[in-house]
Protein backbone atom coordinates (compact mmCIF):
# COMPACT_ATOMS: atom_id res chain seq x y z
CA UNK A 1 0.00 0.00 0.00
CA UNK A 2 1.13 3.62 -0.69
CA UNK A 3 2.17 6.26 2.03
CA UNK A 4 -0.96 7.89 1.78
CA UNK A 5 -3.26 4.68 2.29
CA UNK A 6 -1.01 3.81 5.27
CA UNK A 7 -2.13 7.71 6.98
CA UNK A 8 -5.57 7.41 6.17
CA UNK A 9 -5.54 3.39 7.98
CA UNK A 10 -3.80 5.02 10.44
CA UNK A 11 -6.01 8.12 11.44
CA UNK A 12 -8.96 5.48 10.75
CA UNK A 13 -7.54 3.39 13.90
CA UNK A 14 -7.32 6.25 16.06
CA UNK A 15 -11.05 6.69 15.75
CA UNK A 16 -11.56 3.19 16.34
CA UNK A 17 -9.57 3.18 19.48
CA UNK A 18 -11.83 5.57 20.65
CA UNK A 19 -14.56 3.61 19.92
CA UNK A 20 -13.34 1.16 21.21
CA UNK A 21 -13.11 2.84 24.78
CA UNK A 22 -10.01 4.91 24.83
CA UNK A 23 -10.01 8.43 26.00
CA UNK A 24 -7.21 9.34 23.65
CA UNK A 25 -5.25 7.81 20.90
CA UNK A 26 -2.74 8.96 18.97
CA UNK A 27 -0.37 7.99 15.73
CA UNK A 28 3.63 8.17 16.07
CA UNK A 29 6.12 6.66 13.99
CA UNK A 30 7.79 3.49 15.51
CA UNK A 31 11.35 4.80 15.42
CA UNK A 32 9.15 7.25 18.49
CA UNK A 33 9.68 4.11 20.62
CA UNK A 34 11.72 4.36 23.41
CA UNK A 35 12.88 0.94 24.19
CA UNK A 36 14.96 0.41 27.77
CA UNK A 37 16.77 -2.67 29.39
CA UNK A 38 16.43 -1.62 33.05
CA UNK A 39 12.62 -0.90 32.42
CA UNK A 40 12.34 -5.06 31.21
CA UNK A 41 14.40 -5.96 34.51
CA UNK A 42 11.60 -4.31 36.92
CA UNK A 43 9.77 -7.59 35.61
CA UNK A 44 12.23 -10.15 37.16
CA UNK A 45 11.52 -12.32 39.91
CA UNK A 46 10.48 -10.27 43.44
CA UNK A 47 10.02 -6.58 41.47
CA UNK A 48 6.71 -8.97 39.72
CA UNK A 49 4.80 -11.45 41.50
CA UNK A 50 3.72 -12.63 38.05
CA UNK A 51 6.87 -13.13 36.92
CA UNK A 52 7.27 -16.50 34.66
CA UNK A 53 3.38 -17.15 35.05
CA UNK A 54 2.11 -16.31 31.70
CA UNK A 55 3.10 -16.55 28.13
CA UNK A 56 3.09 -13.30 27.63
CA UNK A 57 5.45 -11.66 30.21
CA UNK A 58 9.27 -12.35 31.04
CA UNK A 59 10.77 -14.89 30.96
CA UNK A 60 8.62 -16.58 28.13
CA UNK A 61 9.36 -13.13 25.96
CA UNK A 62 12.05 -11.96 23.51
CA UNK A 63 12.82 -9.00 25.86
CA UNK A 64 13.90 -5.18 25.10
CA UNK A 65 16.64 -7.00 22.07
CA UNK A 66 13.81 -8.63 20.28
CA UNK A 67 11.77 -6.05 20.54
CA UNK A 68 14.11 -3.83 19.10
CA UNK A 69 14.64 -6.27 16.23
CA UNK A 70 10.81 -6.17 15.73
CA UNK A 71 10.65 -2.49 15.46
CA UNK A 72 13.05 -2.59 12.62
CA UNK A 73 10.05 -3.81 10.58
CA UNK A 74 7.51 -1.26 11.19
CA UNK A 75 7.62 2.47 10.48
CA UNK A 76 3.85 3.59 12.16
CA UNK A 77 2.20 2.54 15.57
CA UNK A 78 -0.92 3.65 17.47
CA UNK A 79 -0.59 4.10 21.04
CA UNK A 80 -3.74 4.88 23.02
CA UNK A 81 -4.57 5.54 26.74
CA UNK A 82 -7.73 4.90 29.44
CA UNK A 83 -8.22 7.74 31.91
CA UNK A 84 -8.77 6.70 35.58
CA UNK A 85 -9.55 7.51 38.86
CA UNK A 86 -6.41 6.38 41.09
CA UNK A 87 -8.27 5.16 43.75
CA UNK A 88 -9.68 2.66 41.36
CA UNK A 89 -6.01 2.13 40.21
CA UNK A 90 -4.98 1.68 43.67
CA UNK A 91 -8.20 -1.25 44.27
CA UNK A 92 -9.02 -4.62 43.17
CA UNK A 93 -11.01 -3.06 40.80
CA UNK A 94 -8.51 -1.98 38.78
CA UNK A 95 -7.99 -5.46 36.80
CA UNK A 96 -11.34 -4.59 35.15
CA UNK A 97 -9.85 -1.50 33.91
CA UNK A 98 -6.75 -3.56 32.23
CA UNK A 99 -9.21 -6.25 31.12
CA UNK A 100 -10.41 -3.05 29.19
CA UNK A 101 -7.01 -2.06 28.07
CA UNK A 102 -6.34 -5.49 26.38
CA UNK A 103 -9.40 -5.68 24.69
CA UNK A 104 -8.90 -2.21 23.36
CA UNK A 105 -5.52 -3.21 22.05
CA UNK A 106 -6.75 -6.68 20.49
CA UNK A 107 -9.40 -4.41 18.88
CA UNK A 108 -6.98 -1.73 17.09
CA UNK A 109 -5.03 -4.51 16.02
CA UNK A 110 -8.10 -7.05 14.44
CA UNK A 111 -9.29 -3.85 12.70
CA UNK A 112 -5.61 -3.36 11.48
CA UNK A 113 -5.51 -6.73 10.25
CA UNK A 114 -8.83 -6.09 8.46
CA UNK A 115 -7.44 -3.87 6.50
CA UNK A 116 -4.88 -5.71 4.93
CA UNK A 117 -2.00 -4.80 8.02
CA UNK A 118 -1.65 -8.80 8.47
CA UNK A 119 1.74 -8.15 11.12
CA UNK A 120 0.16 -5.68 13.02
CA UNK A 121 0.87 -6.42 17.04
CA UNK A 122 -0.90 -5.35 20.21
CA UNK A 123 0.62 -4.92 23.30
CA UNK A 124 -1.24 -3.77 26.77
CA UNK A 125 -0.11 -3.12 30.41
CA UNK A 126 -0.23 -5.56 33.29
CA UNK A 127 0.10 -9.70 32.98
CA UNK A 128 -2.83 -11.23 31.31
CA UNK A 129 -2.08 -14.13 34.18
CA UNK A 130 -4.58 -12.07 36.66
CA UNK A 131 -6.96 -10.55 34.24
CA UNK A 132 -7.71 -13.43 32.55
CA UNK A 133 -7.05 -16.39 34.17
CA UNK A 134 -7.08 -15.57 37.67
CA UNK A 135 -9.39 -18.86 38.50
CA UNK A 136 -6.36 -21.01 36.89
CA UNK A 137 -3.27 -21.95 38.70
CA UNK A 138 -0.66 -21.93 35.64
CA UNK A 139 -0.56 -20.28 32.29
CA UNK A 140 -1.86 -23.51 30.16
CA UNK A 141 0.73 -22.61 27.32
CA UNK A 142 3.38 -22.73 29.65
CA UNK A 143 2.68 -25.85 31.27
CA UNK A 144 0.75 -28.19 28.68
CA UNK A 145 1.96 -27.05 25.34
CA UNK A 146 -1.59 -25.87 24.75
CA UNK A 147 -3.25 -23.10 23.74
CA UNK A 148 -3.95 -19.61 25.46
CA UNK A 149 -7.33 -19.71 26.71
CA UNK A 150 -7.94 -16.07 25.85
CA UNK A 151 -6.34 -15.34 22.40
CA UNK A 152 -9.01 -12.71 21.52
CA UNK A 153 -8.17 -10.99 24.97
CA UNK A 154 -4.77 -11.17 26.24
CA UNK A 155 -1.55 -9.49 24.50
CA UNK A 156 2.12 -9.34 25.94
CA UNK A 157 3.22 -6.81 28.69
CA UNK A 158 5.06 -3.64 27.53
CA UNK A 159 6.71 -3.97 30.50
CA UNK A 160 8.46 -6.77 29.32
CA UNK A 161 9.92 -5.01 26.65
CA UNK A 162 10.82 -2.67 28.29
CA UNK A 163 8.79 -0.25 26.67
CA UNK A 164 9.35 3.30 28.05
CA UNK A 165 5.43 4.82 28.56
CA UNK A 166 6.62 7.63 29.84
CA UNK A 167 8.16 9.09 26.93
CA UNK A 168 5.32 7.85 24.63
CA UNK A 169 3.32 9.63 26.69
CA UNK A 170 5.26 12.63 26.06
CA UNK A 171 5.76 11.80 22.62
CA UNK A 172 1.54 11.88 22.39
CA UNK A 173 1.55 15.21 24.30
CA UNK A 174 0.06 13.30 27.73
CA UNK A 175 1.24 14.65 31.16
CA UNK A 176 1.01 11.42 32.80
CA UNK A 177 1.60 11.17 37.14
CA UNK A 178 2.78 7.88 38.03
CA UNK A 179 0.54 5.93 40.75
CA UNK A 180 2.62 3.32 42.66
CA UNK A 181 1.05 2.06 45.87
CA UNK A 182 2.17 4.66 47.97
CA UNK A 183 0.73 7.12 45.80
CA UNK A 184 -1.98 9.77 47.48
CA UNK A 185 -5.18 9.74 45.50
CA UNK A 186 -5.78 12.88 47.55
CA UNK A 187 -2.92 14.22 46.23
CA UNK A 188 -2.61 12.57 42.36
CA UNK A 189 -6.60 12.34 41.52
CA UNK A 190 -6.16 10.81 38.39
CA UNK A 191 -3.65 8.58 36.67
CA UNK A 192 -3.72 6.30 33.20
CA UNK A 193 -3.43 3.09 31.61
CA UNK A 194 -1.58 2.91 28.23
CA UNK A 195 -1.52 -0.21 25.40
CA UNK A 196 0.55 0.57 22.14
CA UNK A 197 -0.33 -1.19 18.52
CA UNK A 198 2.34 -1.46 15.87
CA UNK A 199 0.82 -1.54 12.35
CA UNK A 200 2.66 -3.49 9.42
C-alpha cells in the first residue's frame, strides 16, 4: 500500500480506538519508541509477583533486544490511553480496567488486520495471568503445550519489553503522574493506563 493509504488506515484506527473505549489515541512513527533494558528488569523475579506465570510476560518473551529487532520492521504505531480515577487504580477493581485495556488493544489490532495490516501487534499493560485467568493456577501454554485460553483478549506486557510509557506519553503530548502504591489519590486524583499497537 502507498504512504498515503497507510495515513488514512492510520487516522482510521485512532477513531476506532476511541470507539473502542479509549479516551485518547494517537499515531507516532515506531522509530518514536523508546525501548529500555532496566525498564524489562523491573519484571524479574520479586520486582513482579507474576513473573514466569504467563506466556506473555518475562521470561517466556524476547525481551527489550527482540523487541528492538521487531521495530526494525515497522515504520507507524498507534498508542492509546484509558483515563482513571487512582483510587480505582490503587483497588481490586482496577484489573477490570486492564481487562479493558487489552481488549482495546486486540481491537486496534483485528481492525488493522482487516485492513490488509496482516503483522500488526498489540501490546497492553499488566500480565494477562490475573486478568484473565485468575481462576487457573498456571498459564496452560506454559505448562501443557496448549493453547492460550484467551487469544481474543490477552496481548504481551510492555513492561516486558521494556517499553518506556513515559516518553510515549510525552511523545503523544500526555502529562502522565505515576501511581505506585504509595501514591496519594488525595494528592494525584487521576492517573492512566496505556496499550501501544504497531501496524505493518
Amino acid at each position: 500500500m502507498n504512504q498515503q493509504s497507510v495515513k488514512a488506515v492510520v487516522k482510521e484506527l485512532v477513531q476506532r480506538a476511541c470507539q473502542l473505549g479509549a479516551n485518547d489515541a494517537r499515531a507516532i512513527f515506531a522509530s518514536d519508541i523508546s525501548v529500555d533494558d532496566n525498564l524489562a528488569n523491573l519484571c524479574q523475579e520479586r520486582q513482579c509477583e507474576y513473573y514466569g506465570l504467563s506466556v506473555n510476560c518475562p521470561p517466556n518473551v524476547t525481551g527489550p533486544s527482540g523487541f528492538r529487532e521487531l521495530l526494525k520492521n515497522y515504520e507507524h504505531a498507534i498508542i492509546f490511553k484509558i483515563d482513571a480515577p487512582t483510587e480505582v487504580l490503587l483497588s481490586d477493581n482496577r484489573h477490570k480496567l486492564f481487562r479493558q485495556l487489552h481488549e482495546i488493544a486486540v481491537g486496534i489490532e483485528q481492525s488493522a488486520v482487516e485492513m490488509g495490516y496482516r503483522n500488526s501487534k498489540a501490546y497492553a499493560g499488566g500480565s494477562c495471568k490475573p486478568l484473565f485467568c485468575q481462576e487457573y493456577t498456571s498459564c496452560r501454554v506454559l505448562t501443557e503445550g496448549g493453547e492460550c485460553r484467551y487469544p481474543r483478549n490477552a496481548r504481551p506486557s510492555m513492561s516486558g519489553f521494556g517499553i518506556n510509557v513515559s516518553k510515549l506519553m510525552q511523545t503523544a503530548g500526555w502529562s502522565m503522574d505515576r501511581i505506585i502504591r504509595e501514591t496519594d489519590p488525595n494528592v494525584v486524583s487521576m492517573g492512566m493506563l496505556s496499550g501501544l499497537v504497531l501496524i505493518g
